[in-house]
Protein backbone atom coordinates (compact mmCIF):
# COMPACT_ATOMS: atom_id res chain seq x y z
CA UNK A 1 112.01 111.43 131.40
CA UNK A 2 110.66 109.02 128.76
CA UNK A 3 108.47 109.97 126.71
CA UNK A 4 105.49 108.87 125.48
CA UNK A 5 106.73 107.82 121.79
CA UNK A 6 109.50 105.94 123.02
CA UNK A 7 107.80 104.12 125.61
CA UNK A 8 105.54 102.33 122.90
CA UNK A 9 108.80 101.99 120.81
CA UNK A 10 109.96 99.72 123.68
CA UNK A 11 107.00 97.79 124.99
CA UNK A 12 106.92 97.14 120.57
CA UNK A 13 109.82 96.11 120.70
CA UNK A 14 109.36 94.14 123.85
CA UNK A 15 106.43 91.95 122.17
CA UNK A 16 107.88 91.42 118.72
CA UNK A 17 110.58 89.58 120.58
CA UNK A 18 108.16 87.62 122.49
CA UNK A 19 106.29 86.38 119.94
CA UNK A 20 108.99 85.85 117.55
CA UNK A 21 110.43 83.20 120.50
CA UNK A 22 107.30 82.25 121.14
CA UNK A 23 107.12 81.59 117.12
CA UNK A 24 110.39 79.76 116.75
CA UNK A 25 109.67 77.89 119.97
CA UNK A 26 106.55 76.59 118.00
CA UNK A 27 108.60 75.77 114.71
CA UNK A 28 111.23 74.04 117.05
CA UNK A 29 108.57 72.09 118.65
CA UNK A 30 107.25 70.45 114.86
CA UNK A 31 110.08 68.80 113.92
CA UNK A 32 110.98 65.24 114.46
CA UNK A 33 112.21 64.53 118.02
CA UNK A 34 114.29 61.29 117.31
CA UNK A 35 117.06 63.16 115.37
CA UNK A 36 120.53 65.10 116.73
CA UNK A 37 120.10 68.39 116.93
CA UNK A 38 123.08 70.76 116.32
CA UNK A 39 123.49 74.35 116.01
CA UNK A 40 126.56 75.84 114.01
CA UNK A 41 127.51 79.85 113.91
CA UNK A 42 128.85 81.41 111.32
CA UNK A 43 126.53 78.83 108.64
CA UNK A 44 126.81 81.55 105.68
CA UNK A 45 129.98 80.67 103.98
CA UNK A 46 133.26 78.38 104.68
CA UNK A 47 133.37 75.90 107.35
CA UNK A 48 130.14 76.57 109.11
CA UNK A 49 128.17 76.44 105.50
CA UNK A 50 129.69 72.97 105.10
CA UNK A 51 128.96 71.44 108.48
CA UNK A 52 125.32 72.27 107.95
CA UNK A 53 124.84 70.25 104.93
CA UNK A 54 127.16 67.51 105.76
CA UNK A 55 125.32 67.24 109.32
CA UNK A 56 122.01 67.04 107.15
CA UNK A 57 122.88 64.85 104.69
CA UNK A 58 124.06 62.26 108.14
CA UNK A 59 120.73 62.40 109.73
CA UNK A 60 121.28 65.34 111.67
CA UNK A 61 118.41 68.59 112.51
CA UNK A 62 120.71 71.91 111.86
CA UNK A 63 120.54 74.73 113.53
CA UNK A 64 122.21 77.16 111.03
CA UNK A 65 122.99 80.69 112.24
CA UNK A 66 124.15 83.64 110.48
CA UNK A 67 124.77 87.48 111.00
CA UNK A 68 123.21 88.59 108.00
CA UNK A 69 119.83 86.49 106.84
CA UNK A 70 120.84 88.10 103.27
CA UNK A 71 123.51 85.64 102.96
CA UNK A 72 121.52 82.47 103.22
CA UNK A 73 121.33 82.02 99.90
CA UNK A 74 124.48 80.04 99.11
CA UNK A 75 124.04 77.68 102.79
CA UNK A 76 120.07 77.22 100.97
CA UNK A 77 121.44 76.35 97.13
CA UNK A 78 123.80 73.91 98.76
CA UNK A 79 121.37 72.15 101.16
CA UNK A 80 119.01 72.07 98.10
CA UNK A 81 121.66 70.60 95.29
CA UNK A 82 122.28 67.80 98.52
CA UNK A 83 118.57 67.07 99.12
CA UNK A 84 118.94 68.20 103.04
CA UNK A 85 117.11 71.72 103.05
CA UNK A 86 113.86 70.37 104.85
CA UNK A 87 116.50 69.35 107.56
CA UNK A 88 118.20 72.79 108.26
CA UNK A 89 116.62 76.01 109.70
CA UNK A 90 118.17 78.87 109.02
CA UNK A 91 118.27 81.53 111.76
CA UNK A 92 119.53 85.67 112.84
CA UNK A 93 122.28 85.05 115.36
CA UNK A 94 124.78 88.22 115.83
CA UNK A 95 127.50 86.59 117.95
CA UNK A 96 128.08 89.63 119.31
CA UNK A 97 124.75 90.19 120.08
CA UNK A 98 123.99 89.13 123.46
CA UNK A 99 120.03 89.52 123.38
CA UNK A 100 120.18 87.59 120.17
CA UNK A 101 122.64 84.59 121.87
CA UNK A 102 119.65 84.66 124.92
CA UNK A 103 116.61 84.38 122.55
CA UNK A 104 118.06 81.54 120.78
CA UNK A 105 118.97 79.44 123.70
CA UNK A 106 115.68 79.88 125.22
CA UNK A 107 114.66 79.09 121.59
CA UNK A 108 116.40 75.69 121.98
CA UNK A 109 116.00 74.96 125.83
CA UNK A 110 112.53 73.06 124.35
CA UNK A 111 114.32 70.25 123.23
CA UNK A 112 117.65 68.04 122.97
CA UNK A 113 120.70 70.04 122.03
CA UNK A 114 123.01 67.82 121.03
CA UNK A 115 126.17 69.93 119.17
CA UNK A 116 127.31 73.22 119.53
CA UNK A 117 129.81 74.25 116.72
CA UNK A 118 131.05 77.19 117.03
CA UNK A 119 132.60 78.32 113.90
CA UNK A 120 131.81 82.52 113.14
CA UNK A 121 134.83 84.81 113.17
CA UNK A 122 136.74 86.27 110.88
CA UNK A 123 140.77 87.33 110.72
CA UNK A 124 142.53 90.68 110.93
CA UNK A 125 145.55 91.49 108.80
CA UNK A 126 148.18 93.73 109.95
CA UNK A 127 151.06 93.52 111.76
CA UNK A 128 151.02 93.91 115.50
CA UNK A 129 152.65 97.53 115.65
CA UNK A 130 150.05 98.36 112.92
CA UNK A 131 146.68 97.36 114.66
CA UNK A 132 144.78 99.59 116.67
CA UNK A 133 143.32 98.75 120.08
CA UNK A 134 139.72 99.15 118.98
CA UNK A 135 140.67 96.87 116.06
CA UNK A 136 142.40 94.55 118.41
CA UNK A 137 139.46 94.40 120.49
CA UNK A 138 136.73 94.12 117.42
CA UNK A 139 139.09 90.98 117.13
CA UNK A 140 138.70 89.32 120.14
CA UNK A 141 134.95 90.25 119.99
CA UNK A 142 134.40 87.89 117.73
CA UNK A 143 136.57 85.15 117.25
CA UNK A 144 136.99 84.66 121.40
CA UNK A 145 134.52 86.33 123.17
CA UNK A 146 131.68 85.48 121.31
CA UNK A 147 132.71 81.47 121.65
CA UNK A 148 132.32 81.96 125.14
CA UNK A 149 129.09 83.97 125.24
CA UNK A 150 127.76 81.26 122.70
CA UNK A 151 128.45 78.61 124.73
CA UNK A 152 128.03 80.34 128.19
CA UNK A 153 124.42 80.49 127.16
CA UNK A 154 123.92 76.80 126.52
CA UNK A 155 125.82 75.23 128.89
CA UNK A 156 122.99 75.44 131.55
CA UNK A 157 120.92 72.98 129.04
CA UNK A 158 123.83 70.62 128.02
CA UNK A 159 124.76 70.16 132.03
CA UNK A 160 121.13 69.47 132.84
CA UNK A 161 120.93 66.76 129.94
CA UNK A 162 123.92 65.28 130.89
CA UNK A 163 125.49 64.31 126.92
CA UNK A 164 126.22 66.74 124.24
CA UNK A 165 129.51 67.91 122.22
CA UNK A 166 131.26 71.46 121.93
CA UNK A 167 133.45 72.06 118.75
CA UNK A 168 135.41 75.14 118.43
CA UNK A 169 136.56 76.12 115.10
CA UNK A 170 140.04 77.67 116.06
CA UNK A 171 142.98 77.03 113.22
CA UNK A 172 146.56 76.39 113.18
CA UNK A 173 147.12 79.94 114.35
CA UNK A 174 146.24 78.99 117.85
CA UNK A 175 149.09 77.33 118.33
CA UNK A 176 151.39 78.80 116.11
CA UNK A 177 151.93 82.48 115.52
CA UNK A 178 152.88 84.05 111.54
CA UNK A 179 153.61 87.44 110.66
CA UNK A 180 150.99 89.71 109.30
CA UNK A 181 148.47 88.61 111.53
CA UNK A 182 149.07 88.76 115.05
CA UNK A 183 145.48 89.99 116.08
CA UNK A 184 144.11 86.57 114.72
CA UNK A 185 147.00 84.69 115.94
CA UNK A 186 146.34 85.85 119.60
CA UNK A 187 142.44 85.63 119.39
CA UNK A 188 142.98 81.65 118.70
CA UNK A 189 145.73 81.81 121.37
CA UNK A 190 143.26 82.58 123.89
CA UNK A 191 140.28 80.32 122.14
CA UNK A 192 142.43 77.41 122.60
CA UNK A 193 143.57 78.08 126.45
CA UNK A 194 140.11 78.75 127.29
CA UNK A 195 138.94 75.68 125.59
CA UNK A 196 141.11 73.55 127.30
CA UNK A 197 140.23 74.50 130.70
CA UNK A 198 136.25 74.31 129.67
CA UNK A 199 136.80 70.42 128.39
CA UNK A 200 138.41 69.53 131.97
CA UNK A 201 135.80 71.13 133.68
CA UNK A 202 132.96 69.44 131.87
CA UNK A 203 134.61 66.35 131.34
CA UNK A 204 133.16 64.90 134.70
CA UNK A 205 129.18 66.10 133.47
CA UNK A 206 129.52 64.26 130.48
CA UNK A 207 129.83 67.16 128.31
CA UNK A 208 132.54 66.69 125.63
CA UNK A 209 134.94 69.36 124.06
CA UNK A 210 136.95 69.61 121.44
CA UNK A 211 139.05 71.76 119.08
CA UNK A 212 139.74 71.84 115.18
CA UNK A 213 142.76 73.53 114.08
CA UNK A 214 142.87 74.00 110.21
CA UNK A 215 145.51 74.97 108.48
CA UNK A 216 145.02 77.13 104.95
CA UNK A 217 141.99 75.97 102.93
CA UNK A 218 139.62 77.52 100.19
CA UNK A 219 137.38 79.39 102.31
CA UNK A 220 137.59 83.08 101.59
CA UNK A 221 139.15 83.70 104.62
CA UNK A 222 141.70 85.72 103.40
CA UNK A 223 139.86 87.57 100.58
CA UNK A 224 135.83 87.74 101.48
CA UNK A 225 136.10 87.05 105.15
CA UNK A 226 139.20 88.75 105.89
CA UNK A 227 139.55 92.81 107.58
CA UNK A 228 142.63 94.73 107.06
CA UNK A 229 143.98 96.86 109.59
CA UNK A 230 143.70 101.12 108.76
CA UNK A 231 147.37 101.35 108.79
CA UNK A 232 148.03 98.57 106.31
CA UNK A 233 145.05 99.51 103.91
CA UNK A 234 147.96 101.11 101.53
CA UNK A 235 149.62 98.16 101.16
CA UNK A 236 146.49 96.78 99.40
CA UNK A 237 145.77 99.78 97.52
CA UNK A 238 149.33 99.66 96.59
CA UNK A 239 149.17 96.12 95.30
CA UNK A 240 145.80 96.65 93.28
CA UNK A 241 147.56 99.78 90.97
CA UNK A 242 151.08 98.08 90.30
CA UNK A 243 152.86 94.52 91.91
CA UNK A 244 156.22 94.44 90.96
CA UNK A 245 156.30 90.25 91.72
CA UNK A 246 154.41 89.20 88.38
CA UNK A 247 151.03 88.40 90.62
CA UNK A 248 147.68 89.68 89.31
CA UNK A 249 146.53 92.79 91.10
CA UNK A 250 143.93 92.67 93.68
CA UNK A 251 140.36 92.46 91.98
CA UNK A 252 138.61 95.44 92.75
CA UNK A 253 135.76 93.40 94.15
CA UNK A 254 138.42 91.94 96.96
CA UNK A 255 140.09 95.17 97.58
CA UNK A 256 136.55 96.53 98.58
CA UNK A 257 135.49 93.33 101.03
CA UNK A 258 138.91 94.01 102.65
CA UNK A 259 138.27 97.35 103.30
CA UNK A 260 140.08 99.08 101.21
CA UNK A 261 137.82 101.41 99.95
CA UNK A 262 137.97 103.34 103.23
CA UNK A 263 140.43 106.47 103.83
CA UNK A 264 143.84 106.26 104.92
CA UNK A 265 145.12 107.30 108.09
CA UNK A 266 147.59 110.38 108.31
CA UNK A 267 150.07 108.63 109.70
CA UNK A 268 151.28 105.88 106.88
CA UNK A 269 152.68 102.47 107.85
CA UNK A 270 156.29 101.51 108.01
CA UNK A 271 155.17 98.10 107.59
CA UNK A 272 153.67 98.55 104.31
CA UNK A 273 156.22 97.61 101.56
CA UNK A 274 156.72 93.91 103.84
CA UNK A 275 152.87 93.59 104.00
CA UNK A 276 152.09 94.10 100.38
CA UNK A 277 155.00 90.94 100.03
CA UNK A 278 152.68 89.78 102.63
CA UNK A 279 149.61 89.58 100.71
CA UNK A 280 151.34 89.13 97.30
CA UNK A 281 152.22 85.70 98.97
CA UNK A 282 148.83 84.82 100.43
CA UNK A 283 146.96 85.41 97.10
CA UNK A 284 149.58 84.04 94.90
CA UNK A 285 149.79 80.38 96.94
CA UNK A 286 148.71 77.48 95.71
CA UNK A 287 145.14 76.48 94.87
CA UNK A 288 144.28 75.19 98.57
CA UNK A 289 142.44 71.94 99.53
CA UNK A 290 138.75 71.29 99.57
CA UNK A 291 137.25 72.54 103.16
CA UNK A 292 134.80 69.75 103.02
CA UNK A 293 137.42 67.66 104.89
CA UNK A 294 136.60 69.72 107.87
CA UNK A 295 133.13 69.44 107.46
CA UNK A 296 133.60 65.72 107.76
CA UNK A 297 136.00 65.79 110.48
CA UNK A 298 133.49 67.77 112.49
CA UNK A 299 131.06 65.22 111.45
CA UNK A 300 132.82 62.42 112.48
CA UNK A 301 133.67 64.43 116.19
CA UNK A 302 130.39 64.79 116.60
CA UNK A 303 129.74 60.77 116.08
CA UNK A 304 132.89 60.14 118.98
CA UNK A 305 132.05 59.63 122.57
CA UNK A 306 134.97 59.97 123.54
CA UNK A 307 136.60 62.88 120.92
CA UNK A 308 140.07 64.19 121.61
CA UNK A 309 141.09 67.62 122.67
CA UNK A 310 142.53 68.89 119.22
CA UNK A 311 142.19 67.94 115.82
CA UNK A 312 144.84 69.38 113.41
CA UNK A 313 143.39 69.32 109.92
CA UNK A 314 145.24 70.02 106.92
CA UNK A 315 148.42 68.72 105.84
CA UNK A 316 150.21 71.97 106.04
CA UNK A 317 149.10 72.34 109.43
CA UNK A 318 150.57 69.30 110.62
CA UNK A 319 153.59 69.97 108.36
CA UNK A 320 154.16 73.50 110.56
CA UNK A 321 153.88 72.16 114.04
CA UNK A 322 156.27 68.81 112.88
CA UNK A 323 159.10 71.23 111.79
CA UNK A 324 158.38 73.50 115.12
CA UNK A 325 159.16 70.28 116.78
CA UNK A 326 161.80 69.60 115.33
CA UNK A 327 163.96 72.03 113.95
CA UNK A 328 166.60 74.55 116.09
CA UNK A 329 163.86 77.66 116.91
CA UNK A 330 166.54 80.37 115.36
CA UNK A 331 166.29 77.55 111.95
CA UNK A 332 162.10 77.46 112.45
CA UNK A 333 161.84 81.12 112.74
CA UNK A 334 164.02 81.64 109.38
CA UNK A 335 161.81 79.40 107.63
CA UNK A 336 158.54 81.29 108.30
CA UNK A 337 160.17 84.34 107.54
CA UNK A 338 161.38 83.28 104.55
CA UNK A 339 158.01 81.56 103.64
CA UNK A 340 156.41 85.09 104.26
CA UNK A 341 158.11 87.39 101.85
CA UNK A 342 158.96 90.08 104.69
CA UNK A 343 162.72 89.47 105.19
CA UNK A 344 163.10 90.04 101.12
């Protein structure tokens, strides 16, 4: 039975939601109604961060969104070095939250939605015999489900409007898969199937869909954003104390965001000698382009009535899926294997 204590707990809790909807609701209402309005996930860093100011400095009302309200502080310096921070509100949205996803689209329901970007995830490293089911499924939480929830929860408003555009941040790993990270691979697998099948369906409502596939770019992806797998944690702690291929270790500051300051499993990886090559190779690339041109190729999706169903962004990208095309698939597959370090 429930006691007394945590009754008023929940009927708290209850009414601090309520009025904080009722508060944003309020907030929502006081801006200008003749501008777009377009939220954007995952607004703290990368991609999403970028979007939000370039949408601002084009005219736009952003809707940024982030897991962590502690974070804001780089999307805020940005917006404020561009001019644009009166024309972005910053808001809590766990993706995997699904209160959260509710009280922001009721949030929103008060006016004109006219963009949904949806750009949080993150990527797992590890290779596929390496990756646990829970961290297989913490995945696909993210970087698939959570699209759909997002977007579930707003398409009831974009069908009764009639107009508004859906991008979904996927990569080149949705339609190509590498080694080393199979979990992400898969998770923009099944963001791009799903995607396709969503843009046919709303196609005939006026609602238009579209995906961005970028290849590598300097996001943090691989270093801030990215999660290694249990199993291949050695590998990194490995490559922080010596690194046999003239590469700088891993700074210590790195080593911790990937998770590496967690204990090892008893078990130890036979995969871990091929995925420290693995990550000797990712940080030692080449300096990677600017990821302001996908900010502006958002932008300029968002400005298309008529928007294709994928844009591939990145000249690597487009490099990868020309030699698929083209080459013999044993030739292909000895390329990327090569080009990974894990054959050596």
């Amino acid at each position: 039975m429930e006691s007394n204590s945590g009754r008023i707990r929940s009927n708290l809790l209850t009414e601090l939601t309520s009025y904080n909807v009722c508060w944003m609701k309020r907030k929502f209402l006081s801006v200008a109604t003749n501008d777009p309005i377009a939220l954007i996930t995952g607004a703290s860093s990368g991609f999403g961060l970028l979007t939000a100011v370039t949408l601002a400095e084009r005219g736009w009302r952003v809707i940024a969104t982030m897991r962590d309200l502690e974070r804001r502080s780089r999307l805020e310096e940005a917006a404020r070095a561009a001019g644009v921070l009166d024309r972005i509100e910053i808001l809590l949205l766990d993706v995997n939250d699904a209160a959260q996803i509710a009280a922001l689209a009721a949030t929103m329901a008060v006016r004109p939605v006219h963009a949904i970007v949806n750009n949080a995830g993150f990527a797992m490293a590890g290779f596929c015999d390496d990756v646990s089911d829970a961290e297989l499924r913490r995945q696909f939480d993210t970087n698939f489900f959570a699209y759909a929830a997002v977007t579930r929860a707003f398409l009831p408003q974009l069908r009764q409007q009639g107009f508004g555009h859906i991008v979904m941040v996927s990569s080149i790993s949705g339609r190509v898969g590498f080694p080393g990270i199979g979990s992400y691979v898969a998770s923009k697998h099944a963001l791009e199937g799903w995607t396709e099948s969503l843009r046919l369906e709303m196609l005939p409502l006026g609602i238009q869909v579209a995906l961005v596939e970028p290849g590598s770019f300097e996001t943090g992806i691989w270093t801030r954003g990215a999660v290694v797998c249990e199993a291949a944690q050695e590998a990194v702690l490995d490559h922080g104390r010596s690194d046999d291929t003239g590469l700088p270790p891993i700074p210590p500051s790195t080593r911790k965001e990937w998770g590496a300051e967690r204990s090892l499993g008893t078990l130890p990886s036979p995969n871990v000698d091929r995925m420290k090559k693995l990550v000797s190779r990712v940080l030692g690339s080449k300096k990677r382009p600017n990821p302001q041109i996908v900010a502006d190729c958002i932008a300029r999706i968002l400005k298309t009535p008529r928007p294709r169903p994928r844009y591939v962004v990145g000249a690597d990208a487009r490099h990868v899926l020309l030699l698929r095309t083209l080459l013999p698939w044993r030739l292909y597959e000895q390329l990327i294997v090569k080009a990974s370090g894990i054959g050596e």
